[in-house]
N, C-alpha and C. Protein backbone atom coordinates (compact mmCIF):
# COMPACT_ATOMS: atom_id res chain seq x y z
N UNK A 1 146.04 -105.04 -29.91
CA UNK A 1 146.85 -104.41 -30.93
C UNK A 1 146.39 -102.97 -31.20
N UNK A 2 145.20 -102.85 -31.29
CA UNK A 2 144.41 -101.19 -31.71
C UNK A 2 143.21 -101.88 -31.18
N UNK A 3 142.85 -100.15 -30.75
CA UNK A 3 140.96 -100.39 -30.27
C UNK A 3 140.48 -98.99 -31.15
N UNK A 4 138.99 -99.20 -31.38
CA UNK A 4 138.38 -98.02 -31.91
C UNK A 4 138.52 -97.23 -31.73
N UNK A 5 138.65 -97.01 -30.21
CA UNK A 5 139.02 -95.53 -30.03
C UNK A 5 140.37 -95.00 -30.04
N UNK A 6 141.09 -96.04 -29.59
CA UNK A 6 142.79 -95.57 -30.20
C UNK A 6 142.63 -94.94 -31.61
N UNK A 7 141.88 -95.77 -32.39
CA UNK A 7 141.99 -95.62 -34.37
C UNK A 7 141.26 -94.08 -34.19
N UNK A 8 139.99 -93.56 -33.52
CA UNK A 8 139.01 -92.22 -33.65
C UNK A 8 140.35 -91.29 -33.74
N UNK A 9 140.95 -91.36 -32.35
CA UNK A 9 141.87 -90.42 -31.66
C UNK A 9 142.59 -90.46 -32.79
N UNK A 10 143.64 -91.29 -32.93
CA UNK A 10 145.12 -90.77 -33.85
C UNK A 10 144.58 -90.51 -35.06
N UNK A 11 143.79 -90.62 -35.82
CA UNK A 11 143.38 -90.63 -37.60
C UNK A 11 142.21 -89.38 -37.27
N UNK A 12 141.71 -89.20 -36.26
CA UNK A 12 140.37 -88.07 -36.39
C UNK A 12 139.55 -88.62 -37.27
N UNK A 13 139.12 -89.55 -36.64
CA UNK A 13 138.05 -90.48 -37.55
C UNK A 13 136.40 -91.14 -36.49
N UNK A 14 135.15 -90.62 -37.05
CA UNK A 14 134.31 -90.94 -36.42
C UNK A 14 134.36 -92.45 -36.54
N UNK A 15 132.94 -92.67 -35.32
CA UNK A 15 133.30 -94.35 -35.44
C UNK A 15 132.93 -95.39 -36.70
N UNK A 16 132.43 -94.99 -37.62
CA UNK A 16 132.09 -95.80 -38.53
C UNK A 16 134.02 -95.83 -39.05
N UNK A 17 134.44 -94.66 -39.60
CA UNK A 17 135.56 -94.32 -40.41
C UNK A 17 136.99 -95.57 -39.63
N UNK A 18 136.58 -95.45 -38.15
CA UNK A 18 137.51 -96.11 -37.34
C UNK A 18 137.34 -97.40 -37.52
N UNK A 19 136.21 -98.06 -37.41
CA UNK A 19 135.68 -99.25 -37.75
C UNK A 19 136.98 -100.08 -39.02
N UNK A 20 136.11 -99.11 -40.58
CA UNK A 20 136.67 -99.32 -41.30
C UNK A 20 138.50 -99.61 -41.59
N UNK A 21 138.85 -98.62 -41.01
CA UNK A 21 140.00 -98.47 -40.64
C UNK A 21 140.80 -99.83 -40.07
N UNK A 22 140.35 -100.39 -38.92
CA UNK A 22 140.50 -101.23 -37.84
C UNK A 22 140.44 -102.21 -38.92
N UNK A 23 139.31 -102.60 -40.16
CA UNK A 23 139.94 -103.87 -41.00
C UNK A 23 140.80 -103.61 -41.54
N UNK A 24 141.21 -102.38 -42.24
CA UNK A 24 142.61 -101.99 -42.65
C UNK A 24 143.51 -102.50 -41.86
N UNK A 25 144.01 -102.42 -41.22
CA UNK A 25 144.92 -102.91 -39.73
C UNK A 25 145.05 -103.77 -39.61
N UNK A 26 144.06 -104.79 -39.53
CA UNK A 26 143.59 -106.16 -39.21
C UNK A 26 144.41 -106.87 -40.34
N UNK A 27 143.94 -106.29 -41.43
CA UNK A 27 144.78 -106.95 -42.34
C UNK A 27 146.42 -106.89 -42.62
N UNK A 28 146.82 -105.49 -42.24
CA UNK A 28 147.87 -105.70 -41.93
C UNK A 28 148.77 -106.56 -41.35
N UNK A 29 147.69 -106.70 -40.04
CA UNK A 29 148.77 -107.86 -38.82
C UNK A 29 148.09 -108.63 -39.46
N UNK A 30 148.04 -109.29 -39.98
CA UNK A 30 147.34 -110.77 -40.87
C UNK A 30 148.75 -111.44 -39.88
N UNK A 31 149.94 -111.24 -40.53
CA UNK A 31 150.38 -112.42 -40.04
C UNK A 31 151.02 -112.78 -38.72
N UNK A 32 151.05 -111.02 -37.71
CA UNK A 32 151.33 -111.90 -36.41
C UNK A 32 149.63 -112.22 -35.88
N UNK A 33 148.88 -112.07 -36.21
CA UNK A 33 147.36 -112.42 -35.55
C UNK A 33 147.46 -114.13 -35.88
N UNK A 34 147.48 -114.40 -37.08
CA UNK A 34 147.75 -116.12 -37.40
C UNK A 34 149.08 -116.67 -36.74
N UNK A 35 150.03 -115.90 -36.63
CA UNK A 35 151.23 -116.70 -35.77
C UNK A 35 150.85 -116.96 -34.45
N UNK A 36 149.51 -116.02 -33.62
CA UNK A 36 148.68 -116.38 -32.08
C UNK A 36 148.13 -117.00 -32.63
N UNK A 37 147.14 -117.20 -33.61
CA UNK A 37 146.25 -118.52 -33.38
C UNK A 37 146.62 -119.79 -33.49
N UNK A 38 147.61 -119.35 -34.53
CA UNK A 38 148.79 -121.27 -34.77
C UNK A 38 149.41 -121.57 -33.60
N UNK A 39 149.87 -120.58 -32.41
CA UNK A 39 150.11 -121.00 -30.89
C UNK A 39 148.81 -121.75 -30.50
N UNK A 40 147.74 -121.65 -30.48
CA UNK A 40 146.94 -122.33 -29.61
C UNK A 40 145.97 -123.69 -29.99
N UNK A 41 146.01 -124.51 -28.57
CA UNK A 41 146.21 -125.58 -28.59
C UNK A 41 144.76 -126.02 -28.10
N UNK A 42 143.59 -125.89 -29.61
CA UNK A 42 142.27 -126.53 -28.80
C UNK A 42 141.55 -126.96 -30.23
N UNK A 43 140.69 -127.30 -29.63
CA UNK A 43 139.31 -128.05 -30.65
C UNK A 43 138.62 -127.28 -31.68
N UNK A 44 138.12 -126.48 -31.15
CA UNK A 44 137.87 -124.86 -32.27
C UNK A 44 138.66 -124.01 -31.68
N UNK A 45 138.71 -122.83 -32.41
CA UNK A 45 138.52 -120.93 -32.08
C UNK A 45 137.94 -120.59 -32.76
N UNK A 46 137.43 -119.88 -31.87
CA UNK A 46 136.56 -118.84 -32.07
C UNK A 46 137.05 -117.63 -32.42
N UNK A 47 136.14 -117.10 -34.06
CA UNK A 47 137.36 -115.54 -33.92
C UNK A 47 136.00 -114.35 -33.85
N UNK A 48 135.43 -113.60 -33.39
CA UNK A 48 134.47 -112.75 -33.30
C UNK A 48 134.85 -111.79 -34.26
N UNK A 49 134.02 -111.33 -35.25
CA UNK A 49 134.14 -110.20 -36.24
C UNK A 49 133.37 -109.29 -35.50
N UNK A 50 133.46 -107.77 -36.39
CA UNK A 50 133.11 -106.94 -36.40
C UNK A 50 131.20 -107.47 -36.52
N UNK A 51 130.06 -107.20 -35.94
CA UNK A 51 128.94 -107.23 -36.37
C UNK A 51 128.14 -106.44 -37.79
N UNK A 52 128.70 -105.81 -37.73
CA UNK A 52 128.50 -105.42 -39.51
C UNK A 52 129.02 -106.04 -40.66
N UNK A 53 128.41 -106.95 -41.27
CA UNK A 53 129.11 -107.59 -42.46
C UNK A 53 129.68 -107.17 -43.42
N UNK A 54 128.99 -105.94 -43.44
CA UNK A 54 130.02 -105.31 -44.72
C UNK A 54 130.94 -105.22 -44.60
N UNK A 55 131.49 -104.99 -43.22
CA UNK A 55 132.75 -105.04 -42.65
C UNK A 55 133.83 -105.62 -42.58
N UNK A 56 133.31 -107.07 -42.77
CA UNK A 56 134.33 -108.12 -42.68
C UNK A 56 133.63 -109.07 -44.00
N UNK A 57 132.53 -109.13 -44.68
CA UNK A 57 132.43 -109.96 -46.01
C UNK A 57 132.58 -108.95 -46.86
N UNK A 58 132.02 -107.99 -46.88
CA UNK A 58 132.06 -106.98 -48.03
C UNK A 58 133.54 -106.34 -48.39
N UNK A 59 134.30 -106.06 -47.48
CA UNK A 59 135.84 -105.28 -47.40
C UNK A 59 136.78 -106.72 -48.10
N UNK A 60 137.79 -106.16 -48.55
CA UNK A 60 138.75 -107.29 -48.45
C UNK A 60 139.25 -108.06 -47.37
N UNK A 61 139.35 -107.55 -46.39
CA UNK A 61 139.93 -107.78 -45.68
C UNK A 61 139.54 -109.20 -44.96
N UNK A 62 137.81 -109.76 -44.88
CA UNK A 62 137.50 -111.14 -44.88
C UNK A 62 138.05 -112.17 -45.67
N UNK A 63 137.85 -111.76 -47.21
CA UNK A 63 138.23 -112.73 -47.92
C UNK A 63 139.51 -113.25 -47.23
N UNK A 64 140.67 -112.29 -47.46
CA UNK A 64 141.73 -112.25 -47.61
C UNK A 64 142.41 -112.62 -46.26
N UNK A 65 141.92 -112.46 -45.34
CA UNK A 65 142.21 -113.24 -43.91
C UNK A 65 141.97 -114.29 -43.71
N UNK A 66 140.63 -114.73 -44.52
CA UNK A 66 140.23 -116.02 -44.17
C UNK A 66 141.12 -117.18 -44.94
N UNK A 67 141.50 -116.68 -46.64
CA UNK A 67 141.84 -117.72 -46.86
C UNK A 67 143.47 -117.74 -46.08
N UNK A 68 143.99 -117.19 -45.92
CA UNK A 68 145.18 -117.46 -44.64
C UNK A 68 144.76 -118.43 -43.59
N UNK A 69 143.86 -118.24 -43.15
CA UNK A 69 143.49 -118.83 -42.39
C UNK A 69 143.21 -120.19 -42.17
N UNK A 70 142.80 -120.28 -43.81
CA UNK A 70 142.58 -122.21 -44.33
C UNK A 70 143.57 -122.75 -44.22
N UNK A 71 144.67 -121.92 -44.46
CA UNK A 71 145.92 -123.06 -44.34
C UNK A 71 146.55 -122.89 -42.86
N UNK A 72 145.65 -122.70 -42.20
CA UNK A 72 146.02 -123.46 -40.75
C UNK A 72 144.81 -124.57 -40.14
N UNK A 73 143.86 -124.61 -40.61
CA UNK A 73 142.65 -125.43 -40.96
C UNK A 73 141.34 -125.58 -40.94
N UNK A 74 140.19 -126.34 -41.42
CA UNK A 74 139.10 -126.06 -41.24
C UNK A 74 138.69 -124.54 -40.80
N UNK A 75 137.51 -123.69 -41.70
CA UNK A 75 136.95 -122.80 -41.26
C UNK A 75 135.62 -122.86 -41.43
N UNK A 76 134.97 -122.58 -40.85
CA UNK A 76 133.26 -122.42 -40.75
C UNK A 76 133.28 -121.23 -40.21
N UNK A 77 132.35 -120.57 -41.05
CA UNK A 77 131.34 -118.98 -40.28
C UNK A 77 130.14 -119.64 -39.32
N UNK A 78 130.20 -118.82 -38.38
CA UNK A 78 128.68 -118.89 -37.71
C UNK A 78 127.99 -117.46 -38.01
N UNK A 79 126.99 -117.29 -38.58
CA UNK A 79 126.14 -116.03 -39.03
C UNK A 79 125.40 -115.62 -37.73
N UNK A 80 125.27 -115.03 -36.87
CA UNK A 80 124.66 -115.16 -36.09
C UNK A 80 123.12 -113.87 -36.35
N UNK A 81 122.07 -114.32 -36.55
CA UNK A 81 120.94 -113.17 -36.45
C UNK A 81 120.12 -112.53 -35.44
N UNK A 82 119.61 -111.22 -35.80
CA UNK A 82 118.62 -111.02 -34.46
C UNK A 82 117.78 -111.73 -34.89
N UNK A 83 116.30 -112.02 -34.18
CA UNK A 83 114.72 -112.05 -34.35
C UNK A 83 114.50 -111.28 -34.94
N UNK A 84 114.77 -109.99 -35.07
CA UNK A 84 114.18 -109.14 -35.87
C UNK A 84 114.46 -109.50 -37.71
N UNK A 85 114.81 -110.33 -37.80
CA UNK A 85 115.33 -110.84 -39.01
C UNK A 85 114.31 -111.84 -39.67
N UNK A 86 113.27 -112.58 -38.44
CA UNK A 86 112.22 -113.57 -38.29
C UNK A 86 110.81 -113.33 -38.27
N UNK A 87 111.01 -111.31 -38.09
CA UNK A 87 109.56 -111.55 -37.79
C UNK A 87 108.87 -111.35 -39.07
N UNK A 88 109.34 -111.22 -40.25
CA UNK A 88 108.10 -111.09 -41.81
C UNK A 88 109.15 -112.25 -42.67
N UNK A 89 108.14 -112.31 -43.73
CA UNK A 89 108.82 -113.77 -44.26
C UNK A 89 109.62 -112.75 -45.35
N UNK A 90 109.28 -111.67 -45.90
CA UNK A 90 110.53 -111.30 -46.59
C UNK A 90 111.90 -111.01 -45.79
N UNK A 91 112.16 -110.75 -44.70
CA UNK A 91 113.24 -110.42 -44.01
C UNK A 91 113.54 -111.97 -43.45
N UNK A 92 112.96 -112.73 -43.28
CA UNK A 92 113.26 -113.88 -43.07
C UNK A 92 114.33 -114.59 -44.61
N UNK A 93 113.71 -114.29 -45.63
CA UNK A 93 114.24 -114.98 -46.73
C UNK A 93 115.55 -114.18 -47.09
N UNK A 94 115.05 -112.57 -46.65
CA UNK A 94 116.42 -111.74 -46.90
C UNK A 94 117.56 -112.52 -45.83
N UNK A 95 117.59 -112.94 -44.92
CA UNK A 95 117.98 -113.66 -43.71
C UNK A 95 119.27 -114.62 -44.73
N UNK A 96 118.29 -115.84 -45.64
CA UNK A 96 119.06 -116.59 -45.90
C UNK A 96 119.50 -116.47 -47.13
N UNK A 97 119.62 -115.53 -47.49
CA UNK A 97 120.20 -114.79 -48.88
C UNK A 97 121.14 -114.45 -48.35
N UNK A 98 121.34 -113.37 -47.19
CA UNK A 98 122.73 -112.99 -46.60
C UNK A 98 123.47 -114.17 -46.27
N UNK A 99 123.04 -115.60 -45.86
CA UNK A 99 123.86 -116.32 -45.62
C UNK A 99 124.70 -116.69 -46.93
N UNK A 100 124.16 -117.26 -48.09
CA UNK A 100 124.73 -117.49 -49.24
C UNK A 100 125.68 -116.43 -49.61
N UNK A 101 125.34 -114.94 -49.89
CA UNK A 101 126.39 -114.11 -50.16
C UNK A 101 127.62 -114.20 -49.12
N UNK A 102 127.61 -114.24 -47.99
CA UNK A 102 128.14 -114.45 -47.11
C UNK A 102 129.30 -115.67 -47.18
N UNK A 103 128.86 -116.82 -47.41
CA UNK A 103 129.28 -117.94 -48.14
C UNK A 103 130.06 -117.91 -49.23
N UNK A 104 129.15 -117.14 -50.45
CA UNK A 104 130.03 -116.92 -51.70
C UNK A 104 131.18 -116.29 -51.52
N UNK A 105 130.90 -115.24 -50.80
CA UNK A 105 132.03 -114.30 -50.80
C UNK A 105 133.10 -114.64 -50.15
N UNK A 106 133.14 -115.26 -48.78
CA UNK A 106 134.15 -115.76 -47.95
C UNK A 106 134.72 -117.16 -47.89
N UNK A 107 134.27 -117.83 -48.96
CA UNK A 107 134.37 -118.74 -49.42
C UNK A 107 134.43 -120.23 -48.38
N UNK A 108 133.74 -120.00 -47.48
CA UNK A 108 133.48 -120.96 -46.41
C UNK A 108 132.32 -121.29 -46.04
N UNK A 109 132.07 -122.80 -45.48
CA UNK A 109 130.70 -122.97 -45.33
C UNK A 109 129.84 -122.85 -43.67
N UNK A 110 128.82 -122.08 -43.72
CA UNK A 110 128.46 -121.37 -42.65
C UNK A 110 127.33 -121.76 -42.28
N UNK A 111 127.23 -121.82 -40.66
CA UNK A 111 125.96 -122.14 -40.19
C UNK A 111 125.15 -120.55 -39.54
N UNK A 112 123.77 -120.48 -39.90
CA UNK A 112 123.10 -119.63 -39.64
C UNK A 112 122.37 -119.87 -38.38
N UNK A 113 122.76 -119.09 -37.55
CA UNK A 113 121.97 -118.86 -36.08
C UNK A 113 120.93 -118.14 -35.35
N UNK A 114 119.87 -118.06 -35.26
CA UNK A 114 118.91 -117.03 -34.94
C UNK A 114 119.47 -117.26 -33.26
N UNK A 115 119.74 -115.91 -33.13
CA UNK A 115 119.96 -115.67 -31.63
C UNK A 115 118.53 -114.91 -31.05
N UNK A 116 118.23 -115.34 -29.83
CA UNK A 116 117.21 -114.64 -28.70
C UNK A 116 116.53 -115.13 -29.22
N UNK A 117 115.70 -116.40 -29.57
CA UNK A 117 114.95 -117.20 -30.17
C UNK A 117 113.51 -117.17 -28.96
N UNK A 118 114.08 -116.87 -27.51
CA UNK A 118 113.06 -116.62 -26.51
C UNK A 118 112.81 -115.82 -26.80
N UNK A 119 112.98 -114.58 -27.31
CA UNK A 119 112.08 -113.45 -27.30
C UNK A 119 110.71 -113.96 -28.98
N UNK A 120 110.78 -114.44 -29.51
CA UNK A 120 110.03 -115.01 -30.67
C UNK A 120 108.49 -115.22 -29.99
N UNK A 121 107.38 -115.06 -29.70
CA UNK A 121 106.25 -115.65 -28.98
C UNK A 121 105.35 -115.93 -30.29
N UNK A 122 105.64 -115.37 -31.32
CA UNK A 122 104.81 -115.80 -32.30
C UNK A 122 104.57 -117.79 -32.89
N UNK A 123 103.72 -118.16 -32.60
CA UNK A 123 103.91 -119.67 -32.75
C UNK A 123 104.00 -119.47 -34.50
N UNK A 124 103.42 -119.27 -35.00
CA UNK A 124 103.50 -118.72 -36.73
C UNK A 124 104.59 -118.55 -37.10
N UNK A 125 105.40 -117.59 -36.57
CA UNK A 125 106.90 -117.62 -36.83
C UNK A 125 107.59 -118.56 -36.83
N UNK A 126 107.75 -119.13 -35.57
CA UNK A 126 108.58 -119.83 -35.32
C UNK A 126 108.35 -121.30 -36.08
N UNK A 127 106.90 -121.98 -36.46
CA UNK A 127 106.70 -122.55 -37.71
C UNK A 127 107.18 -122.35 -39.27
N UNK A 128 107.53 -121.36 -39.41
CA UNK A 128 108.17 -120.78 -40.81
C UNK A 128 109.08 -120.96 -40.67
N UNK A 129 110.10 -120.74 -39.53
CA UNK A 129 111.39 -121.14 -39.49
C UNK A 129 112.09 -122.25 -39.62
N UNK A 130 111.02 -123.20 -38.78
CA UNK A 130 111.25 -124.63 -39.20
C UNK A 130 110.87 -125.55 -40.35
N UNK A 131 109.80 -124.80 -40.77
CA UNK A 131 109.06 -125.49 -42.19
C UNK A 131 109.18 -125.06 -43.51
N UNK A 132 109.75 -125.18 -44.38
CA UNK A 132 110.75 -124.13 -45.58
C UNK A 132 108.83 -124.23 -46.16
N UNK A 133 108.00 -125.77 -46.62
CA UNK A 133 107.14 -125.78 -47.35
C UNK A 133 106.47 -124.44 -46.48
N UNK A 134 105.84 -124.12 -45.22
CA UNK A 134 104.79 -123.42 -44.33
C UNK A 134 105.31 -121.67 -44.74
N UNK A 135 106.85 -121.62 -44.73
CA UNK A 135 107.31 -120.28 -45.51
C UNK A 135 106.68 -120.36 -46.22
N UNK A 136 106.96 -120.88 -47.41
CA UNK A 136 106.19 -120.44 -49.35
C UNK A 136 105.04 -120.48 -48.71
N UNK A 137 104.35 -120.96 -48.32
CA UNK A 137 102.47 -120.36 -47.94
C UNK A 137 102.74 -119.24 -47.52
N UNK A 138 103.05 -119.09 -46.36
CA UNK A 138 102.90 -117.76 -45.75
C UNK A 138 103.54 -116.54 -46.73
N UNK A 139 104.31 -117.13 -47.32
CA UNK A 139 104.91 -116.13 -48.48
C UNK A 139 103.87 -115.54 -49.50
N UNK A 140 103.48 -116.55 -49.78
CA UNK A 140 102.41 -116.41 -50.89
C UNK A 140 101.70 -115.87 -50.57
N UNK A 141 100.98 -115.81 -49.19
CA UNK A 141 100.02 -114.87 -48.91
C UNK A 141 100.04 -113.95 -48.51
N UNK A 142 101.20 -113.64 -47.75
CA UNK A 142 101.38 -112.25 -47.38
C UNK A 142 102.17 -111.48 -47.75
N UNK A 143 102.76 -111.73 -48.98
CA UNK A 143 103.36 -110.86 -49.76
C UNK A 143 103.06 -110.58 -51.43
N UNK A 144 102.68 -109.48 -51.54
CA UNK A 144 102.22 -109.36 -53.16
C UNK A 144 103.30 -108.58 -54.06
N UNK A 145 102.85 -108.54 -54.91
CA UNK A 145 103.42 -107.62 -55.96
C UNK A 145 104.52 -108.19 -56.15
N UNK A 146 105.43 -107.04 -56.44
CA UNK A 146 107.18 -107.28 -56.96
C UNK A 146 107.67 -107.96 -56.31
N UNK A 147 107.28 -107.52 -54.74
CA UNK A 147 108.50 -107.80 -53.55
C UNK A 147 107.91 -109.25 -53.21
N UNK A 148 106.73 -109.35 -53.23
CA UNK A 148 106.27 -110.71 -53.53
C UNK A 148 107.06 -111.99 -54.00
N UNK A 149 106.70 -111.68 -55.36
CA UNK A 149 107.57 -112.10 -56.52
C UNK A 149 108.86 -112.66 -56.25
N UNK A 150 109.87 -111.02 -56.14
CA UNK A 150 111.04 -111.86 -55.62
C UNK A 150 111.39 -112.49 -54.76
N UNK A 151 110.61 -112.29 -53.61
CA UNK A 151 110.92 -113.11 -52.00
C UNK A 151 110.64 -114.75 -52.48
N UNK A 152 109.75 -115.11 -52.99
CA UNK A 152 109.46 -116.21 -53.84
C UNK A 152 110.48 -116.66 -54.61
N UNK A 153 110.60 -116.64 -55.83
CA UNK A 153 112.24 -116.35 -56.64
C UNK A 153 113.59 -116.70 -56.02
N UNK A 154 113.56 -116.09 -54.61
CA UNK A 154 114.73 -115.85 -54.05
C UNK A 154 114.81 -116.98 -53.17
N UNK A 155 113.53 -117.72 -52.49
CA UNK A 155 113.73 -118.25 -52.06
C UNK A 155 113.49 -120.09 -52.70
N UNK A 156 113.40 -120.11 -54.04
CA UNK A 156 113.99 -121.15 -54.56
C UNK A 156 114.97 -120.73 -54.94
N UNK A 157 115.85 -119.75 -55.39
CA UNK A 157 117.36 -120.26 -55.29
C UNK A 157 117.71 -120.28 -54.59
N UNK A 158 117.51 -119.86 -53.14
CA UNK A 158 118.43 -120.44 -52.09
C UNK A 158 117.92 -121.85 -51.10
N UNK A 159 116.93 -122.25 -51.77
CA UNK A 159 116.58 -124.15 -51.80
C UNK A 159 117.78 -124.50 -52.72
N UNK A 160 117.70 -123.89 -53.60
CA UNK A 160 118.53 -124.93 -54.53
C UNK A 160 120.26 -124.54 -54.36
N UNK A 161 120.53 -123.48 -54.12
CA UNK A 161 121.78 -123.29 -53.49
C UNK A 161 122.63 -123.14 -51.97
N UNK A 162 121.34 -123.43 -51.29
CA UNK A 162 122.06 -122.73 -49.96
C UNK A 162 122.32 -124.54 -49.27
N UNK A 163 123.52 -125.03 -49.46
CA UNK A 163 123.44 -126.34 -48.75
C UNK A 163 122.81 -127.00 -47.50
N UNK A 164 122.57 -128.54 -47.39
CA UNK A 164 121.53 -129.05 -46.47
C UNK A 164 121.66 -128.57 -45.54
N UNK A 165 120.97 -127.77 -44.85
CA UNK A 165 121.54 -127.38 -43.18
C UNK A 165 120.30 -126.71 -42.39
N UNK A 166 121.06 -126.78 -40.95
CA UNK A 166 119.50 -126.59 -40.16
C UNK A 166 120.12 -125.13 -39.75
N UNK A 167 118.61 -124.65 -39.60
CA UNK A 167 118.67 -123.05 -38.80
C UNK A 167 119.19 -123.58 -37.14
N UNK A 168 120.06 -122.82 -36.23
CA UNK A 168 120.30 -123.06 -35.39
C UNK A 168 119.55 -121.99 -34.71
N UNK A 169 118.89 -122.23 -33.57
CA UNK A 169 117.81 -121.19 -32.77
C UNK A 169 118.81 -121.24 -31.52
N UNK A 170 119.25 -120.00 -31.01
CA UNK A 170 119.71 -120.42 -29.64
C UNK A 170 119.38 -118.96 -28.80
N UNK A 171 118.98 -119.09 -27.11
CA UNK A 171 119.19 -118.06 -26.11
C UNK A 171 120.04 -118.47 -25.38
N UNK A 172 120.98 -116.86 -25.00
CA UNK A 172 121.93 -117.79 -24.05
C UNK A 172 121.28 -117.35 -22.10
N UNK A 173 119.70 -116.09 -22.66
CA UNK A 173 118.73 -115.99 -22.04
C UNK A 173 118.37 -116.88 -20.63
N UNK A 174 118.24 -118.07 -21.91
CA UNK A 174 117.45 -119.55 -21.70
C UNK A 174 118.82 -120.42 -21.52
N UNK A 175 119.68 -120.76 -22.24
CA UNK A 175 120.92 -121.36 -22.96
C UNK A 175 120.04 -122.67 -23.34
N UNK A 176 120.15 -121.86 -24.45
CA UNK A 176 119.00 -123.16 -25.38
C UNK A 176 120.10 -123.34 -26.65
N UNK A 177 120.11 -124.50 -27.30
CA UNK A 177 120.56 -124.44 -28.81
C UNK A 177 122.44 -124.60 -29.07
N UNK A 178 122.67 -123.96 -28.04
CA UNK A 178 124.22 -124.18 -27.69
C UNK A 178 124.65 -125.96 -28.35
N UNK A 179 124.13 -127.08 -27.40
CA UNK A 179 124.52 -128.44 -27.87
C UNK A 179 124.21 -128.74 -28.97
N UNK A 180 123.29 -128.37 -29.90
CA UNK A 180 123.17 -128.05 -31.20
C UNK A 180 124.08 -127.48 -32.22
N UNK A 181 124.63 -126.53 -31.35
CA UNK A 181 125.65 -125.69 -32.64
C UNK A 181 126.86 -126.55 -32.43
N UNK A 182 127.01 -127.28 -31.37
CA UNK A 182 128.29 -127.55 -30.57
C UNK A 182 128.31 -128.91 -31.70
N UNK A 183 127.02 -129.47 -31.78
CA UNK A 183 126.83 -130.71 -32.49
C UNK A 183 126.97 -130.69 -33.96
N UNK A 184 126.42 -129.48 -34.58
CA UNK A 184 126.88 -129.27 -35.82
C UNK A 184 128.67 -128.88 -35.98
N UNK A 185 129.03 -128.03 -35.36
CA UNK A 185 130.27 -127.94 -35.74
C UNK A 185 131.22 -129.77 -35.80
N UNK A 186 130.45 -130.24 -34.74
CA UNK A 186 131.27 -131.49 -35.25
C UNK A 186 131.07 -132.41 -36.03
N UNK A 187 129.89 -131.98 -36.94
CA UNK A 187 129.64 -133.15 -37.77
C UNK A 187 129.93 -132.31 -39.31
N UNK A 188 130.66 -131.08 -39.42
CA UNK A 188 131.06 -130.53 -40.55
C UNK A 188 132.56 -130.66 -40.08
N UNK A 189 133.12 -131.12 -38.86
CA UNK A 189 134.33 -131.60 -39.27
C UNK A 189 134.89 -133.07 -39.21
N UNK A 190 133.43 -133.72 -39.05
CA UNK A 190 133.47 -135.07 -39.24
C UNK A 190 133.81 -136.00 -40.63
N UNK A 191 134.05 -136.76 -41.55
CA UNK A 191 133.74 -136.68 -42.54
C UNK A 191 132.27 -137.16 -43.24
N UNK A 192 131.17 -137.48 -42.14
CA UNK A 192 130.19 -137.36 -43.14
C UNK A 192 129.88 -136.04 -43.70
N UNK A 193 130.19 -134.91 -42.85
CA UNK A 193 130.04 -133.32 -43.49
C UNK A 193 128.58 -132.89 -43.57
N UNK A 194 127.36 -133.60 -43.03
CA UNK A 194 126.38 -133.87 -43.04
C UNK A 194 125.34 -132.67 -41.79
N UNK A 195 124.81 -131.94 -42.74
CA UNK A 195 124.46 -130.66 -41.95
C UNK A 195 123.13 -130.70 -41.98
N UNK A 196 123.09 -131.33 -41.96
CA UNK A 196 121.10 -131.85 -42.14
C UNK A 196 120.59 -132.34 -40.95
């Protein structure tokens, strides 16, 4: 329908401006983009956003597509992260804070993915990821002060708000984690709904 650089060219718009733009648009064709997806005839789709979230949770234009979207059925986000998101436990916790806002805002329930999980060699890390209790230690100790504080803080409310669910680790490097995500998506449209 439009590409970035079609949007640069006709508007004289660098690429961030085009970006922006392009959800403008997007939202426009809201409804022949949903009249192609209501043509097709499978188990999921997949819809790839923009990689900048602000882009598509922060703009209207997520909300407001997505819930269109419910009424053709079931939606789940997949969040997908770098490693670089894994390697300190405050950016780790910032990690699953973005998922919840993410959540709140788009009003759907989302599984969080650490992508390139092979590149990770830290055994420490990759223990924090799996162990919420081994986080708060490592939290506790290697983070002081304010930022301390809140990484702590932040990460009991998102124990207590971010629903049961597992971090999904996948390379497609390696192709690791894939039957995992493949397995969760079907047990959030199963009705146990059971993401644990």
């Amino acid at each position: 329908m439009f590409t970035i650089k079609d949007i640069m060219i006709r508007e004289k718009l660098g690429p961030n401006g085009a970006f922006i733009k392009s959800m403008d648009l997007m939202l426009k064709s809201k409804s022949k983009i949903l009249a192609a997806i209501k043509g097709i005839r499978s188990d999921f789709i997949l819809i790839d956003t923009p990689g900048q979230m602000e882009l598509f949770v922060f703009r209207e234009t997520g909300p407001a597509f997505l819930m269109k979207l419910k009424e053709i059925g079931y939606v789940v986000g997949v969040l997908i992260f770098d490693p670089v998101m894994a390697q300190s436990t405050s950016s780790f916790v910032a990690m699953k804070l973005l998922s919840i806002v993410a959540q709140l805002r788009l009003g759907i329930d989302n599984i969080i993915v650490l992508n390139k999980i092979d590149a990770i060699k830290d055994k420490n890390v990759l223990k924090m990821i799996e162990d919420s209790r081994y986080l708060k230690e490592v939290l506790s100790e290697s983070c002081e002060g304010v930022i301390g504080d809140m990484a702590f803080s932040l990460l009991n409310v998102i124990d207590d708000y971010m629903p049961a669910s597992r971090l999904v680790k996948i390379s497609a490097l390696k192709s690791i984690g894939f039957e995992e995500l493949y397995d969760i998506l079907h047990e959030i449209f199963c009705t146990c709904g059971d993401l644990t």
